[in-house]
C-alpha atoms as a PDB file:
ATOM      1  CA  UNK A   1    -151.864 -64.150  35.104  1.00  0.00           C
ATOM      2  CA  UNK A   2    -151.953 -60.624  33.775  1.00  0.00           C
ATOM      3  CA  UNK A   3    -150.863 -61.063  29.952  1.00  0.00           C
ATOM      4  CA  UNK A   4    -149.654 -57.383  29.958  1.00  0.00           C
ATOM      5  CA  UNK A   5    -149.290 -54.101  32.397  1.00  0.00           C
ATOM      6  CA  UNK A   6    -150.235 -50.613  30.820  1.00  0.00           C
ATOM      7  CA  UNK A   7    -148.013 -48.199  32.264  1.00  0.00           C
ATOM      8  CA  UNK A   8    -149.058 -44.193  31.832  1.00  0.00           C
ATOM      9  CA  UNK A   9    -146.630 -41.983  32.836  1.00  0.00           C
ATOM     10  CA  UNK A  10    -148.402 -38.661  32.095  1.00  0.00           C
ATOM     11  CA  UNK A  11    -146.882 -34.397  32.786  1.00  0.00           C
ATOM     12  CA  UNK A  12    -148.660 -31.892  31.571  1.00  0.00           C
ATOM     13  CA  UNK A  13    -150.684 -33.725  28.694  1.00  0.00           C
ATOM     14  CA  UNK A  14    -153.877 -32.820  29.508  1.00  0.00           C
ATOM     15  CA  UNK A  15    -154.950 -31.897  26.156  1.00  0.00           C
ATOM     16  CA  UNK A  16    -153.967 -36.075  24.596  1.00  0.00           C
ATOM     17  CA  UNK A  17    -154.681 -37.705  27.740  1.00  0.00           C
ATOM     18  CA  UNK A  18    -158.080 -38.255  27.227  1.00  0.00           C
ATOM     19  CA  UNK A  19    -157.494 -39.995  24.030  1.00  0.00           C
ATOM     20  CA  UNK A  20    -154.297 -41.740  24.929  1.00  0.00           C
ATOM     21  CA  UNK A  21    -156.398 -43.593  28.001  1.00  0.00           C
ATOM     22  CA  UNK A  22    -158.993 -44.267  25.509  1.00  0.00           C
ATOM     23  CA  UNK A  23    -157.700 -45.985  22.687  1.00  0.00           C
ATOM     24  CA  UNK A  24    -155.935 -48.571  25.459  1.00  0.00           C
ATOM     25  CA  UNK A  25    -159.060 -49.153  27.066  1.00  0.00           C
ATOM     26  CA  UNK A  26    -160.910 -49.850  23.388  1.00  0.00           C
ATOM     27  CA  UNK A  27    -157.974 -52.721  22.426  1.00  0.00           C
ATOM     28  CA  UNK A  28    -159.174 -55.901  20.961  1.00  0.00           C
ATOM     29  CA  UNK A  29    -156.767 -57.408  23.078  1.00  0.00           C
ATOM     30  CA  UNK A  30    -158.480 -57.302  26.760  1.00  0.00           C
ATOM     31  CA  UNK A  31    -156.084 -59.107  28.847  1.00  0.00           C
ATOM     32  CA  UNK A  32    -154.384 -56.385  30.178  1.00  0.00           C
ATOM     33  CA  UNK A  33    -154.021 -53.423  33.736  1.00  0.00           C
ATOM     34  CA  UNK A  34    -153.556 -49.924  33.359  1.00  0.00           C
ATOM     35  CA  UNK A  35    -151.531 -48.086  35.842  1.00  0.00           C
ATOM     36  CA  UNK A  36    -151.579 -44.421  35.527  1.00  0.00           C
ATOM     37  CA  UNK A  37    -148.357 -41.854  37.247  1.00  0.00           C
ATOM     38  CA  UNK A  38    -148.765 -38.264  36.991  1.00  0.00           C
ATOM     39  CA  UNK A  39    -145.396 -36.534  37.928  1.00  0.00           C
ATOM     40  CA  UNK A  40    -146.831 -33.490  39.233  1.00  0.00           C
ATOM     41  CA  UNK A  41    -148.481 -32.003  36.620  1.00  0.00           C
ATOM     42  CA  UNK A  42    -149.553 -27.835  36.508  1.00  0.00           C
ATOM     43  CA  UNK A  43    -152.652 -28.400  33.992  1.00  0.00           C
ATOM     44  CA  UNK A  44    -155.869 -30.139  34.534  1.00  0.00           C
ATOM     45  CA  UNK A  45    -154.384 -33.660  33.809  1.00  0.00           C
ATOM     46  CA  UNK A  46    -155.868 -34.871  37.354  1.00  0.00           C
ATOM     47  CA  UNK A  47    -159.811 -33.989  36.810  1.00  0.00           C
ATOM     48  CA  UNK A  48    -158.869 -36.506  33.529  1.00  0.00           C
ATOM     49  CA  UNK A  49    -157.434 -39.265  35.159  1.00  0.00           C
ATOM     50  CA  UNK A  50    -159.737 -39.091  38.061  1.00  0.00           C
ATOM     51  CA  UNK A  51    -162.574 -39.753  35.433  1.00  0.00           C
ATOM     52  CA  UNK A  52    -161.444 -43.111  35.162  1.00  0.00           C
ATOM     53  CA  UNK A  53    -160.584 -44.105  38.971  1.00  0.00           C
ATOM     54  CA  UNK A  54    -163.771 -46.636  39.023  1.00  0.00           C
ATOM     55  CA  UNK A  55    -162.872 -48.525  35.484  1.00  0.00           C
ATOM     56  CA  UNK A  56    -162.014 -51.986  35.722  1.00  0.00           C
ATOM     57  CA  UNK A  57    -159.044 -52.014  34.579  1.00  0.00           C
ATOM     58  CA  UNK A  58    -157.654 -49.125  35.999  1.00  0.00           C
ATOM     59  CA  UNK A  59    -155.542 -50.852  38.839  1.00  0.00           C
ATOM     60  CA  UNK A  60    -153.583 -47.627  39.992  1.00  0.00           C
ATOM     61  CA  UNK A  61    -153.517 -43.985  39.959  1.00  0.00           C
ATOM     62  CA  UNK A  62    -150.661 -42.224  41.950  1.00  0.00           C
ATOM     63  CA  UNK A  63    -149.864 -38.623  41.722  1.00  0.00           C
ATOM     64  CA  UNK A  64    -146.169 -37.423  42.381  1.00  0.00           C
ATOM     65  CA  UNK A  65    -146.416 -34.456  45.089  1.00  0.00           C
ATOM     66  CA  UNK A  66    -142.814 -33.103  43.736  1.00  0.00           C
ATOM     67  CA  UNK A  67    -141.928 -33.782  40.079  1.00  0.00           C
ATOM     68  CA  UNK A  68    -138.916 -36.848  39.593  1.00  0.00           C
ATOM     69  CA  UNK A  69    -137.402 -34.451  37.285  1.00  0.00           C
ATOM     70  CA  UNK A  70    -136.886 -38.273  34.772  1.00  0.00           C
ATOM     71  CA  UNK A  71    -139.834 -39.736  32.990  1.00  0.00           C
ATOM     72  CA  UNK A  72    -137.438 -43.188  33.433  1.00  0.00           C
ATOM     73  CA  UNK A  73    -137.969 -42.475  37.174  1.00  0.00           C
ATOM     74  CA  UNK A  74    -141.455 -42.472  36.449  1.00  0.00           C
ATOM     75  CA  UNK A  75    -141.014 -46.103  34.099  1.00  0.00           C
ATOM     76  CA  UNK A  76    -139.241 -47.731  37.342  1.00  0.00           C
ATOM     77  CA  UNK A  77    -142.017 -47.297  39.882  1.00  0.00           C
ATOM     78  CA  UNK A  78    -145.186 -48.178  37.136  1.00  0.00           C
ATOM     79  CA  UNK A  79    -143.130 -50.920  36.315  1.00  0.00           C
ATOM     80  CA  UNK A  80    -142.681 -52.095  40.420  1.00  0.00           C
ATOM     81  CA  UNK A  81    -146.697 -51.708  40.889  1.00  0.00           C
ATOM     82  CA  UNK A  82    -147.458 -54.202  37.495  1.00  0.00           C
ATOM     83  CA  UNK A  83    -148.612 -57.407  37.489  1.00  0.00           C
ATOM     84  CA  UNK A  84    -148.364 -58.373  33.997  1.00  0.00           C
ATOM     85  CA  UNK A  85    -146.031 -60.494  32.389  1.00  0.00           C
ATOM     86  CA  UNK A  86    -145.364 -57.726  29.964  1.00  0.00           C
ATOM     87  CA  UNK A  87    -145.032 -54.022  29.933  1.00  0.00           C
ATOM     88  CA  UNK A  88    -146.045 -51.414  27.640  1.00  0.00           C
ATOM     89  CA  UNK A  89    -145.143 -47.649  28.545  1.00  0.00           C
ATOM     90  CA  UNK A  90    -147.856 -46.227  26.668  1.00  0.00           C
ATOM     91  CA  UNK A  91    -146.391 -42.761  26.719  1.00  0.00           C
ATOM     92  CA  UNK A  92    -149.116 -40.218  27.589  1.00  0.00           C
ATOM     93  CA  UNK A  93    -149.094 -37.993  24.315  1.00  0.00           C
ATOM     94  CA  UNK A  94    -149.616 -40.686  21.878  1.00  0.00           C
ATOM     95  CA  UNK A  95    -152.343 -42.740  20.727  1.00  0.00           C
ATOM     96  CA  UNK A  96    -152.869 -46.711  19.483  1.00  0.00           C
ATOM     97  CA  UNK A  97    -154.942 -48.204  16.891  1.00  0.00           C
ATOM     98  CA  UNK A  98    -157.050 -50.641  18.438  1.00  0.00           C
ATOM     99  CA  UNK A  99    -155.154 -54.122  17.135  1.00  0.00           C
ATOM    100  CA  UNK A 100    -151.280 -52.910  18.809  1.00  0.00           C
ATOM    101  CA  UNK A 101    -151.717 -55.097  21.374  1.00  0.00           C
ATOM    102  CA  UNK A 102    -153.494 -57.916  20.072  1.00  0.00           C
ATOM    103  CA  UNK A 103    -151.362 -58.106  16.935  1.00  0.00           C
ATOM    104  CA  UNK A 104    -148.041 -57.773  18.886  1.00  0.00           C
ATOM    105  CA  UNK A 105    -149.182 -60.298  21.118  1.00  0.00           C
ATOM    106  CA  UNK A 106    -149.303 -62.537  18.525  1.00  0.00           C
ATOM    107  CA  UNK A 107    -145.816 -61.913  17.345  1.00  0.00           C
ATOM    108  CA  UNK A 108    -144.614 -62.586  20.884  1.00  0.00           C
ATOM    109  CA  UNK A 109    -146.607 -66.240  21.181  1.00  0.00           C
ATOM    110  CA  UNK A 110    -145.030 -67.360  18.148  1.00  0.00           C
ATOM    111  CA  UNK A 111    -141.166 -66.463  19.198  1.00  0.00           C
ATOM    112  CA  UNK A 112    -140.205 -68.194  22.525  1.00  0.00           C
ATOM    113  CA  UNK A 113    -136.954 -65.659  23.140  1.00  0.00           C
ATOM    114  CA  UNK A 114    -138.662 -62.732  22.572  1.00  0.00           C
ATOM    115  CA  UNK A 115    -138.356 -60.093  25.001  1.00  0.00           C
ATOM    116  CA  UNK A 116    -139.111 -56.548  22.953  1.00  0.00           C
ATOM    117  CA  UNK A 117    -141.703 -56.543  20.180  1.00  0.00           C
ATOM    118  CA  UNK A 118    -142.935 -53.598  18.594  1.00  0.00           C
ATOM    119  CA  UNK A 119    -144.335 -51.488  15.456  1.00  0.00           C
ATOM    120  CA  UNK A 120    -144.086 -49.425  12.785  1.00  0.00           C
ATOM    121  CA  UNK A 121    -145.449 -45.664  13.927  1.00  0.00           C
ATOM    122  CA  UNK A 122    -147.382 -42.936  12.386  1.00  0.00           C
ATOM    123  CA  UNK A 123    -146.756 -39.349  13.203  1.00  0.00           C
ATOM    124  CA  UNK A 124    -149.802 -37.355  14.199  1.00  0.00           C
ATOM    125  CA  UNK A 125    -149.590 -33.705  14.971  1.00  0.00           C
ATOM    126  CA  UNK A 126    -151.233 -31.608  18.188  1.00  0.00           C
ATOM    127  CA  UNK A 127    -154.846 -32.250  16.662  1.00  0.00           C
ATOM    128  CA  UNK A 128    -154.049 -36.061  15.842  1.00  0.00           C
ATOM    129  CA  UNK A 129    -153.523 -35.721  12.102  1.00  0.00           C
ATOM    130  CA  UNK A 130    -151.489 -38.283  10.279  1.00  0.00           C
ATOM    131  CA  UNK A 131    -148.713 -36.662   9.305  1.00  0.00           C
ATOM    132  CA  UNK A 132    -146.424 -39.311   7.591  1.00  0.00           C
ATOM    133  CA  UNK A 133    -144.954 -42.260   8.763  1.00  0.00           C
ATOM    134  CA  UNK A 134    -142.115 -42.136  11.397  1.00  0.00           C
ATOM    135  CA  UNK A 135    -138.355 -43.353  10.238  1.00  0.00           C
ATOM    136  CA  UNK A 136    -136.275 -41.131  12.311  1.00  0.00           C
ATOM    137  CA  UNK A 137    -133.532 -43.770  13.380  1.00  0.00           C
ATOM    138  CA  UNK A 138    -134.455 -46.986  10.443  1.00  0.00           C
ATOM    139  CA  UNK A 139    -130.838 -47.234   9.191  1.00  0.00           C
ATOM    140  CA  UNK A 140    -128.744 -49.064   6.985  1.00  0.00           C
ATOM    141  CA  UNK A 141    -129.683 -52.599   4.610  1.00  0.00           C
ATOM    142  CA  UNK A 142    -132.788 -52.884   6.210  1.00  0.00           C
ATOM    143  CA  UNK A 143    -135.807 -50.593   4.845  1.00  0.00           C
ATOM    144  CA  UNK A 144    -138.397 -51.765   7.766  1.00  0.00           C
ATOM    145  CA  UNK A 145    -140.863 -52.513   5.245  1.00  0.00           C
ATOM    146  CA  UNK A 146    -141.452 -56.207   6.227  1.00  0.00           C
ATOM    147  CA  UNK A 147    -141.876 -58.310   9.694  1.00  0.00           C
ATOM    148  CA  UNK A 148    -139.122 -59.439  11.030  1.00  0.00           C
ATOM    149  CA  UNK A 149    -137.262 -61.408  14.211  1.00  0.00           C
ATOM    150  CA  UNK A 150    -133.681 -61.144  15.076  1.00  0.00           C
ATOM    151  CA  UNK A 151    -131.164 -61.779  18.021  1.00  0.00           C
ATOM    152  CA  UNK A 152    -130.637 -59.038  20.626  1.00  0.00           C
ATOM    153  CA  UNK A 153    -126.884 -58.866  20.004  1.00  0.00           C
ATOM    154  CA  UNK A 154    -126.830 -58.644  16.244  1.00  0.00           C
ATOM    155  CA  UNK A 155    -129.162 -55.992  16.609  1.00  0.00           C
ATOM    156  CA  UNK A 156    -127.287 -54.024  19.211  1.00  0.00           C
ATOM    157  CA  UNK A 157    -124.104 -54.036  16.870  1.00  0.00           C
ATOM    158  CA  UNK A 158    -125.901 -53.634  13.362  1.00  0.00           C
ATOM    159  CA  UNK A 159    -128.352 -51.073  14.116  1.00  0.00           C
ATOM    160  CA  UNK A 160    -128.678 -50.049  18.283  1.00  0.00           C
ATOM    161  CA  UNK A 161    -124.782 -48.322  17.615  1.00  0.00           C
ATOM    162  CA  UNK A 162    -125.819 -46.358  14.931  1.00  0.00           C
ATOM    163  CA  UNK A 163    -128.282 -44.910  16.913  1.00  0.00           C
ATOM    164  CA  UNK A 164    -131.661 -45.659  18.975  1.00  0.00           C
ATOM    165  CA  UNK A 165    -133.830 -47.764  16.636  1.00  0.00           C
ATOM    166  CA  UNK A 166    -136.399 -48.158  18.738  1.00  0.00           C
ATOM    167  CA  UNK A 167    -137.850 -43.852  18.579  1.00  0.00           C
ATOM    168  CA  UNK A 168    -140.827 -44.628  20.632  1.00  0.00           C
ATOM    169  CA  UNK A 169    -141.969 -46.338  23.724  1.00  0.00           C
ATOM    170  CA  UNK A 170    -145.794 -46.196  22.946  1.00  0.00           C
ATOM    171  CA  UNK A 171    -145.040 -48.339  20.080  1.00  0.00           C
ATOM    172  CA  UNK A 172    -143.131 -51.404  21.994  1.00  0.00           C
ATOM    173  CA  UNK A 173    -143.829 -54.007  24.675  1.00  0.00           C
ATOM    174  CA  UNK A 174    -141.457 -55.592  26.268  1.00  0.00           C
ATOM    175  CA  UNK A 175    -141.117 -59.066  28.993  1.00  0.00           C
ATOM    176  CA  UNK A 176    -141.004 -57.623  33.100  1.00  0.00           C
ATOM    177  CA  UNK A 177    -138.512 -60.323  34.237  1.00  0.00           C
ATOM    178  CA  UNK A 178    -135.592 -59.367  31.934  1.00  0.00           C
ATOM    179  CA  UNK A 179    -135.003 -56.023  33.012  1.00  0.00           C
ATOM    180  CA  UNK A 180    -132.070 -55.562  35.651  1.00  0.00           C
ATOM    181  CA  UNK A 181    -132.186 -53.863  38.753  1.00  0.00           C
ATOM    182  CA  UNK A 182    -129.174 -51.885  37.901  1.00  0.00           C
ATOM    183  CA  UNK A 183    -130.465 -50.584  34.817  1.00  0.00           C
ATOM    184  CA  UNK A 184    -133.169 -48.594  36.444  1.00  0.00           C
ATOM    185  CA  UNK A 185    -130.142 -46.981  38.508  1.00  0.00           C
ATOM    186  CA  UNK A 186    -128.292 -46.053  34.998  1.00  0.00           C
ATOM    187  CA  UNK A 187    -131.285 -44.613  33.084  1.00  0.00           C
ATOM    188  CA  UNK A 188    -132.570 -42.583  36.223  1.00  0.00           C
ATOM    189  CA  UNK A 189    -130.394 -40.012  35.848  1.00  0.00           C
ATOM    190  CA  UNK A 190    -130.873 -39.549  31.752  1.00  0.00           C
ATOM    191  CA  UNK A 191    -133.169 -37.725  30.467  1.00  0.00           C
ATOM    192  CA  UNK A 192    -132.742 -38.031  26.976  1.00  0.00           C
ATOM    193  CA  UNK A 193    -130.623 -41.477  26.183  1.00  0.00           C
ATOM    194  CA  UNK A 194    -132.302 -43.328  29.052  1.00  0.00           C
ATOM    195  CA  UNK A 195    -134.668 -45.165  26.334  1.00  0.00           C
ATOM    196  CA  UNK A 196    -131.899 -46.273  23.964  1.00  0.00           C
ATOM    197  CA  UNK A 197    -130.091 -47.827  26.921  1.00  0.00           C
ATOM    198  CA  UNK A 198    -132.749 -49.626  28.240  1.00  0.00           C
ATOM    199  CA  UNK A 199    -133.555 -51.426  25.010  1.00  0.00           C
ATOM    200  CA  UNK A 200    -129.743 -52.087  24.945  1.00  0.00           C
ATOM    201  CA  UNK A 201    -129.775 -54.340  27.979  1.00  0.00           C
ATOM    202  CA  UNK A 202    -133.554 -55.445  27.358  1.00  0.00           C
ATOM    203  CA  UNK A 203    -131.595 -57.195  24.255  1.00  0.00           C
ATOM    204  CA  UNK A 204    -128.986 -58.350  25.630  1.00  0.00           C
ATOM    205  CA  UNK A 205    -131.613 -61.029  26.849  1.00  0.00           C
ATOM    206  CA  UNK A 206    -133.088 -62.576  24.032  1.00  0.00           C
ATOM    207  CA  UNK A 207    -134.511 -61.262  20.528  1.00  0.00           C
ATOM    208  CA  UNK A 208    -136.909 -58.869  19.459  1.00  0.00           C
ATOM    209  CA  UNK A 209    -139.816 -58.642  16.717  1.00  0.00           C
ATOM    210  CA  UNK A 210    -141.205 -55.818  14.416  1.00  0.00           C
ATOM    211  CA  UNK A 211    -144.233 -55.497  13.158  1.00  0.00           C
ATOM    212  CA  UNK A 212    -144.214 -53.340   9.744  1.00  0.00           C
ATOM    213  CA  UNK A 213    -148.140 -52.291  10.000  1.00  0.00           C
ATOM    214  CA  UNK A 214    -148.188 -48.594  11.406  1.00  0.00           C
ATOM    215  CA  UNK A 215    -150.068 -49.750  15.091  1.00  0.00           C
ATOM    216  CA  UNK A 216    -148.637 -46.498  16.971  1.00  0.00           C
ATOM    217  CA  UNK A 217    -149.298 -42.943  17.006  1.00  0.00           C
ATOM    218  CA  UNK A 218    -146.412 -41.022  17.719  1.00  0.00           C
ATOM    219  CA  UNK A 219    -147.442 -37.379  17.909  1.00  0.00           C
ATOM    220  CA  UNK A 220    -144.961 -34.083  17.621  1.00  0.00           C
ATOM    221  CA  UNK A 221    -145.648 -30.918  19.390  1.00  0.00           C
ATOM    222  CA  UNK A 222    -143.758 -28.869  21.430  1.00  0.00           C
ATOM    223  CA  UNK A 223    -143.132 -30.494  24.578  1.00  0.00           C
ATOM    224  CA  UNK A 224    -141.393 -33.755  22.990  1.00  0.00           C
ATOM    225  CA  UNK A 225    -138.193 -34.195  24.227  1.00  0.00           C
ATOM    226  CA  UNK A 226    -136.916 -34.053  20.210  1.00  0.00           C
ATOM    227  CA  UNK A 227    -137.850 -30.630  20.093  1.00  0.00           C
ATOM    228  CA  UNK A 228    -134.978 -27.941  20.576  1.00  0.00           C
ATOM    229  CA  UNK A 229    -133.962 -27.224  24.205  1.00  0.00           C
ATOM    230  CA  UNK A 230    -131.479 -24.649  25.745  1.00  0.00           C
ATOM    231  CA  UNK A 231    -128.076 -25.294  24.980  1.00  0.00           C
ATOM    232  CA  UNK A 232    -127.232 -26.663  28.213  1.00  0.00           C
ATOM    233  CA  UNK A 233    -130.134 -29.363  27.639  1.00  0.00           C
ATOM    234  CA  UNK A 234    -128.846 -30.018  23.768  1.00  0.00           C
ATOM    235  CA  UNK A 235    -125.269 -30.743  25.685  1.00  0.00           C
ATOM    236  CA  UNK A 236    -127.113 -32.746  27.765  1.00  0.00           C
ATOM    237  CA  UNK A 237    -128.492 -35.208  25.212  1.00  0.00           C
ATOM    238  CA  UNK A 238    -125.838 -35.190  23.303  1.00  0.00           C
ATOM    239  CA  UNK A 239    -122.948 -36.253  26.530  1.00  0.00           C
ATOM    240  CA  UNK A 240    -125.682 -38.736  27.138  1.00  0.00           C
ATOM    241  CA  UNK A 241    -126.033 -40.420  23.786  1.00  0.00           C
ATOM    242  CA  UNK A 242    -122.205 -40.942  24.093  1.00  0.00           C
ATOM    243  CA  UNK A 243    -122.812 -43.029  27.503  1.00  0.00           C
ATOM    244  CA  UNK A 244    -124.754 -45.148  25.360  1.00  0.00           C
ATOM    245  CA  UNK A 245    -122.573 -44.927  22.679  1.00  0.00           C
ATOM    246  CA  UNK A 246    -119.163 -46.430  24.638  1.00  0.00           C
ATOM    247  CA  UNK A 247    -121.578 -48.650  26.684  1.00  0.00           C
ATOM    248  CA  UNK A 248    -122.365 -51.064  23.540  1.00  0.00           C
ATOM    249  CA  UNK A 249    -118.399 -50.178  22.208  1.00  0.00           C
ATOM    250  CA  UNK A 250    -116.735 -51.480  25.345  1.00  0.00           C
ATOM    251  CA  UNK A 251    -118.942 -54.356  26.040  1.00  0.00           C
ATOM    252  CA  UNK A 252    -119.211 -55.601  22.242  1.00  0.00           C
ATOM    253  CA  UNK A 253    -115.553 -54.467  20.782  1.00  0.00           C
ATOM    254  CA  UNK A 254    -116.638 -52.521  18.255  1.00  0.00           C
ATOM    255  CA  UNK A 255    -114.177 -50.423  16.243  1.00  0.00           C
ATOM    256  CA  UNK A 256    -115.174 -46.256  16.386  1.00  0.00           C
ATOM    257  CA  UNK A 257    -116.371 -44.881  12.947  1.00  0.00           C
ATOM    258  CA  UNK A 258    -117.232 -41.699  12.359  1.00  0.00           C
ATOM    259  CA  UNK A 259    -119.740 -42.488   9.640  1.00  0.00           C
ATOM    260  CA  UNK A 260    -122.134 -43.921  11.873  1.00  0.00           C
ATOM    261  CA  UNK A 261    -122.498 -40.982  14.198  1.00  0.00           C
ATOM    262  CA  UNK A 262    -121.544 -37.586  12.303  1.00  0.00           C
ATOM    263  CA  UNK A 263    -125.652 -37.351  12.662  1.00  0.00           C
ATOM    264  CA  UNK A 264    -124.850 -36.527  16.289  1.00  0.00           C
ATOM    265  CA  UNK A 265    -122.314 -34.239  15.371  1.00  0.00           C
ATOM    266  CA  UNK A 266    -123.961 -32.714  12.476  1.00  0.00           C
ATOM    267  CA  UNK A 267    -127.049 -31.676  14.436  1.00  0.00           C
ATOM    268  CA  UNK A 268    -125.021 -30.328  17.098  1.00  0.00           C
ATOM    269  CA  UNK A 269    -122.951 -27.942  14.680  1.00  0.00           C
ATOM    270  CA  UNK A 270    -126.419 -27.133  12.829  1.00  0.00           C
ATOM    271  CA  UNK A 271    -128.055 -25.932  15.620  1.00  0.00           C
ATOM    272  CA  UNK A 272    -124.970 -24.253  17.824  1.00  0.00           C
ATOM    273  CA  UNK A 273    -122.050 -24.229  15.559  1.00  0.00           C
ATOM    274  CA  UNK A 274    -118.463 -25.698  16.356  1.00  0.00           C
ATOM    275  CA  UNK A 275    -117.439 -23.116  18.383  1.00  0.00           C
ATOM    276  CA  UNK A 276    -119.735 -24.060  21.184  1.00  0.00           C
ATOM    277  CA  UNK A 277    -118.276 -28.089  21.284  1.00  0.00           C
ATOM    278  CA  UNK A 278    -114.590 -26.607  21.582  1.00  0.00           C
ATOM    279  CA  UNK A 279    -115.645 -24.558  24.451  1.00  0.00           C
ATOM    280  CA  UNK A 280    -117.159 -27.084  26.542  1.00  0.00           C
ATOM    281  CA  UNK A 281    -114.091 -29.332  27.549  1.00  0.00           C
ATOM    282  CA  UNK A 282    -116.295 -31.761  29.876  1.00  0.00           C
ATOM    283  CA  UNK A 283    -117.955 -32.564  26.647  1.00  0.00           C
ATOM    284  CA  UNK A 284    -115.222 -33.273  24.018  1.00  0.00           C
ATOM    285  CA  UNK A 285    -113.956 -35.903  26.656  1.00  0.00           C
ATOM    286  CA  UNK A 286    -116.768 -38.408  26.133  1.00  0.00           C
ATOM    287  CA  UNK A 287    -115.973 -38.483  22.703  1.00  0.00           C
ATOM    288  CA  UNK A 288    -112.919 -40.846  20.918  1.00  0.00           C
ATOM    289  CA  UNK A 289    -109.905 -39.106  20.177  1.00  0.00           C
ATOM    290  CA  UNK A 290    -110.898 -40.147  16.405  1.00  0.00           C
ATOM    291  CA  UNK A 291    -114.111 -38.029  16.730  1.00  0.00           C
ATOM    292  CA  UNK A 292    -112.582 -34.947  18.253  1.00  0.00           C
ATOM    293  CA  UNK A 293    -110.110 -35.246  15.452  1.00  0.00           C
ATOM    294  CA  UNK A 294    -112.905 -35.246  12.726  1.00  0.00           C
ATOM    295  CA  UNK A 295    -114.450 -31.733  14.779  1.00  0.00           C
ATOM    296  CA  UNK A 296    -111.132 -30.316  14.702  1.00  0.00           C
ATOM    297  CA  UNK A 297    -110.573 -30.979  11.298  1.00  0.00           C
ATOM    298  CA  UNK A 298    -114.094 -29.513  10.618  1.00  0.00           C
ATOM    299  CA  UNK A 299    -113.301 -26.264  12.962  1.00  0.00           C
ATOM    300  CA  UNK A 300    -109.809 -25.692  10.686  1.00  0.00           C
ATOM    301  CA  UNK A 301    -111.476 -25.613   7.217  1.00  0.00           C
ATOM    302  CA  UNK A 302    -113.996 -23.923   7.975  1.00  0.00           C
ATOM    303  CA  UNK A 303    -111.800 -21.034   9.607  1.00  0.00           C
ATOM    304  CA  UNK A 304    -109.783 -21.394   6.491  1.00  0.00           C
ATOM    305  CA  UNK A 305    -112.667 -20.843   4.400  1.00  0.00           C
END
């Protein structure tokens, strides 16, 4: 059996893809397909991909006549066409060092409930340049520093509702037969949260391991979905991190606090000030009354001052 399916769900990345494919196909870990989705891409991403049609372990290539509009679309139907016991959505911007999967698959052989393993990421910039190593989301006690295992649950209340742990696809792998049906039908219609909700219910399944050696690339240019968007987008992310959000409150009875999500807020009111939250009604009624207290509270001292 097919230890682990390569999943490449590439738009417009014609300038990475080349590398991206590459440094799969040069792992020291062999026992693995690559399927590669384009959703429709404008730029010469096709002549790329087609220079790999004939490689061995190139199993698919299927191009999307009308874009999906949801690179989680995209996730669902690679993940449908694999084979392999395992999935890795090796996003089509980024790059791997040559051990990720090798070393990872180690991890996984020696934990028996494992269902998400992954690394510790480098940032690389538009002309692959290591540019520091990534932390955006590593939270509280834990400094990420060392290896480590832990149950799904404990996870998902310590760390997953502060915020999405997990910043980058490229860098994980997870196990096929764990994923629900019904997820795919939640995170289609994110664009921006669907990632941190899917490694929600991944983990609700069994435990996951981390790898502290820097094994992913993750690179920042304009196109990544972290970079600012139109208003109407940023309201978009932000109504969908609060799906998340009273997702793992409901199901795990956690008690709102508002010091482990002012970063929402805070970014928000950096970027578009509170005067835009207080104007968009559909928005302030995703959040706890407790939270639209603490932006009211914000909104009256600073008209007072």
């Amino acid at each position: 059996m097919l230890k682990v399916s390569v999943i490449i769900p590439n738009y417009n990345h014609s300038s990475y893809l080349k590398e991206r494919i590459d440094s799969i196909l040069n792992q020291t870990f062999q026992n693995f397909e690559v399927i590669i989705l384009d959703d429709c891409s404008t730029d010469n991403s096709k002549e790329i991909i087609e220079l790999y049609r004939d490689h061995t372990k190139v199993s698919h290539i299927v191009y999307n006549e009308k874009n999906s509009g949801s690179t989680f679309r995209q996730w669902k139907k690679g993940i449908d066409l694999s084979k392999g016991e395992w999935i890795w959505l090796a996003e089509s911007d980024d790059v791997a060092e040559q051990f990720f999967l090798e070393k990872l698959c180690v991890t996984i052989e020696n934990c028996k409930d494992v269902v998400l393993a992954y690394s510790a990421s480098n940032l690389i910039d538009e002309n692959s340049n290591k540019i520091g190593r990534l932390d955006w989301g590593y939270i509280g006690a834990r400094n990420w520093e060392n290896n480590y295992c832990e149950n799904g649950q404990i996870e998902i209340e310590n760390y997953l509702f502060y915020r999405n742990t997990l910043p980058n696809a490229s860098g994980i792998i997870f196990k096929k037969s764990k994923i629900q049906e019904e997820t795919y039908e939640i995170v289609s219609k994110m664009k921006y949260a669907g990632d941190w909700y899917f490694w929600v219910k991944l983990l609700e399944k069994g435990e996951l391991c981390f790898i502290s050696e820097e094994l992913n690339n993750f690179r920042q240019h304009q196109q990544t979905t972290r970079t600012t968007k139109s208003t109407k987008e940023e309201i978009r992310r932000f109504k969908e991190y609060f799906i998340v959000l009273n997702y793992i409150k409901n199901k795990y009875k956690i008690k709102w606090n508002i010091s482990y999500h002012h970063w929402i807020f805070d970014s928000f009111i950096t970027k578009y000030g509170l005067n835009q939250i207080f104007r968009k009604p559909e928005l302030l009624k995703n959040f706890p009354a407790i939270y639209n207290y603490y932006l009211l509270k914000k909104l009256i001292l600073k008209r007072i001052n």
